[in-house]
C-alpha atoms as a PDB file:
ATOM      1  CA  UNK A   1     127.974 114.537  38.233  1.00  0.00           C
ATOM      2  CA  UNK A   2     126.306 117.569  39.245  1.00  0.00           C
ATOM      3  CA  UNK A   3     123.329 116.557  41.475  1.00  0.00           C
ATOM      4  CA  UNK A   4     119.701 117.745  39.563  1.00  0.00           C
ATOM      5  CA  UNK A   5     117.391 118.223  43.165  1.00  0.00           C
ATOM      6  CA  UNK A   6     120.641 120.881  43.929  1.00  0.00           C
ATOM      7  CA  UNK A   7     119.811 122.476  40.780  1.00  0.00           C
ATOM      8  CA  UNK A   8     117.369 125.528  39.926  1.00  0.00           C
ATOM      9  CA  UNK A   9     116.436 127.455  36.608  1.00  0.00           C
ATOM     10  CA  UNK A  10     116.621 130.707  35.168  1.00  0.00           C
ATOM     11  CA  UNK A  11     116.203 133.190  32.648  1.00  0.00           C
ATOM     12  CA  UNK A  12     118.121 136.493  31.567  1.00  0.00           C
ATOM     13  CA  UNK A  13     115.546 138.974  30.440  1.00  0.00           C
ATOM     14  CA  UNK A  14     117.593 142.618  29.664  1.00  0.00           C
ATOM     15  CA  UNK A  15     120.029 142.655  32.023  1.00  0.00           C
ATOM     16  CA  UNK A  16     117.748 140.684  34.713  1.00  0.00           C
ATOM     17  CA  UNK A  17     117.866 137.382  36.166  1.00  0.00           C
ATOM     18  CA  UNK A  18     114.549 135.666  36.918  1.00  0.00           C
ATOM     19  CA  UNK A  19     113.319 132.463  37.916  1.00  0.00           C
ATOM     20  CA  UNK A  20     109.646 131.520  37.170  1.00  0.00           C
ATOM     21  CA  UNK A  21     109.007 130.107  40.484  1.00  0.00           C
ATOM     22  CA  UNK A  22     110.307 130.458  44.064  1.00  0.00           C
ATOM     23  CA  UNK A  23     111.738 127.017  44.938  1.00  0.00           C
ATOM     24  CA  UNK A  24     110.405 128.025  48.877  1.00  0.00           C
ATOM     25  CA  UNK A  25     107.574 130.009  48.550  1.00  0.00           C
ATOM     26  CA  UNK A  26     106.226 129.017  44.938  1.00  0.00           C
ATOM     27  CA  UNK A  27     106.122 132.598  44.221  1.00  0.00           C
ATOM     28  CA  UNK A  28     105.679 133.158  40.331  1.00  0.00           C
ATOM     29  CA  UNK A  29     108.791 135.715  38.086  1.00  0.00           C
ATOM     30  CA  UNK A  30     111.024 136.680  41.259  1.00  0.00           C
ATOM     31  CA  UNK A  31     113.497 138.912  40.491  1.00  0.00           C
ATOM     32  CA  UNK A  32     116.919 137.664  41.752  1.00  0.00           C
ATOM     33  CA  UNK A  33     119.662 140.412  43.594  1.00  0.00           C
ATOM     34  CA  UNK A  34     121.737 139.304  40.892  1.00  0.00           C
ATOM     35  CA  UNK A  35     123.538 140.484  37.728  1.00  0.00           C
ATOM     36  CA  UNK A  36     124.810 137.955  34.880  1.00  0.00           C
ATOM     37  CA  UNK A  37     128.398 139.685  35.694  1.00  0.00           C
ATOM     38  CA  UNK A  38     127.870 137.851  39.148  1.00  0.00           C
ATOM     39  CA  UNK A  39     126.915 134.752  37.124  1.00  0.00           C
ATOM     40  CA  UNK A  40     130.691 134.739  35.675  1.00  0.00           C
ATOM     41  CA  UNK A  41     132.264 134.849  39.150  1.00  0.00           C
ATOM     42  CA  UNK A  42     130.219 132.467  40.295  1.00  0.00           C
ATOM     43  CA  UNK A  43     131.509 130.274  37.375  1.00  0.00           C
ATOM     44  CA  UNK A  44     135.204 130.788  37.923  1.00  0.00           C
ATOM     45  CA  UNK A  45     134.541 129.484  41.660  1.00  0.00           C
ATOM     46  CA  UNK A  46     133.001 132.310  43.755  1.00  0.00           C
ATOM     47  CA  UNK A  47     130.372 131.357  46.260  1.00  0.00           C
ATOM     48  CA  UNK A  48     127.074 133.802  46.605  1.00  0.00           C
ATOM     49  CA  UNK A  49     124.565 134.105  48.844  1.00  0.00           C
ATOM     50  CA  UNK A  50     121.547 134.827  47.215  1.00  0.00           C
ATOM     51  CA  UNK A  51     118.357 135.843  49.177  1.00  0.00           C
ATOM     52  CA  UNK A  52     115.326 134.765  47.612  1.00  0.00           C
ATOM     53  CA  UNK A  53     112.914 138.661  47.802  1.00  0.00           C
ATOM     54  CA  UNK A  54     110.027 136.888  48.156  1.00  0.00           C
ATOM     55  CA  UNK A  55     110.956 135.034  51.356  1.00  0.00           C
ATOM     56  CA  UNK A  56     113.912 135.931  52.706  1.00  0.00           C
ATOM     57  CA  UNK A  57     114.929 132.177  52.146  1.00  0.00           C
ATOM     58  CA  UNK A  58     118.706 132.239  51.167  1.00  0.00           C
ATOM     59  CA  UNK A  59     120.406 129.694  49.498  1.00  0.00           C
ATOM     60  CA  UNK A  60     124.232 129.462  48.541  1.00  0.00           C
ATOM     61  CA  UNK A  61     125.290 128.875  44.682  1.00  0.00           C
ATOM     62  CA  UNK A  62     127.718 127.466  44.171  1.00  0.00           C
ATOM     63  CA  UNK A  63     127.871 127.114  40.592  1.00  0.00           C
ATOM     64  CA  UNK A  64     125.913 127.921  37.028  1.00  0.00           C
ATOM     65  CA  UNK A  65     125.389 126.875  33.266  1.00  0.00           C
ATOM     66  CA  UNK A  66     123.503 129.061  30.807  1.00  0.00           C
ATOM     67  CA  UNK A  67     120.125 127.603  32.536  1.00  0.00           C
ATOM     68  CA  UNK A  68     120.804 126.747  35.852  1.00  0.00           C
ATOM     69  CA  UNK A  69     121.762 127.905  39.463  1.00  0.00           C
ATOM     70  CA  UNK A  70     123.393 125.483  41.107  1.00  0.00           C
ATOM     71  CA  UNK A  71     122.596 125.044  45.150  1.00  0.00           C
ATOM     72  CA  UNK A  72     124.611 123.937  47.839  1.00  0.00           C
ATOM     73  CA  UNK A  73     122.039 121.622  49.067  1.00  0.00           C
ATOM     74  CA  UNK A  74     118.549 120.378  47.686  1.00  0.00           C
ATOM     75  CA  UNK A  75     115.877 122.686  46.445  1.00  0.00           C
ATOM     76  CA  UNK A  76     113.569 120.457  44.750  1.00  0.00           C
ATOM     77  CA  UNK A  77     111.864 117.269  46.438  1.00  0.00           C
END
């Protein structure tokens, strides 16, 4: 069972993948370095480091669904 505090959503908007809120910094519509062809990698068992451009906080995925990043270790309390 896929822990839900490792777990972080997200939207596609044209080609773009958002989140509405920095899980570090609480920043609002970051832009994520990353492209849904990334997302498919990711799902076939690629790790990526994603940097967060708001904070420079990283955090390694590790997996995804249609809705969610999934983390390598907590981002929610």
């Amino acid at each position: 069972m896929i822990p839900f505090e490792n777990s972080w959503p997200y939207d596609i908007v044209m080609g773009d993948i958002y989140v509405q809120q920095c899980p570090y910094c609480h920043a609002n519509n970051v832009l994520l370095p990353l492209k849904p062809k990334e997302l498919v990698l990711i799902r076939e068992g690629k790790k990526k480091l994603l940097v967060f451009p708001c904070c420079n906080t990283s955090m390694t995925v590790i997996d995804n669904d249609s809705d969610y990043l999934l983390s390598s270790r907590p981002v929610r309390n």
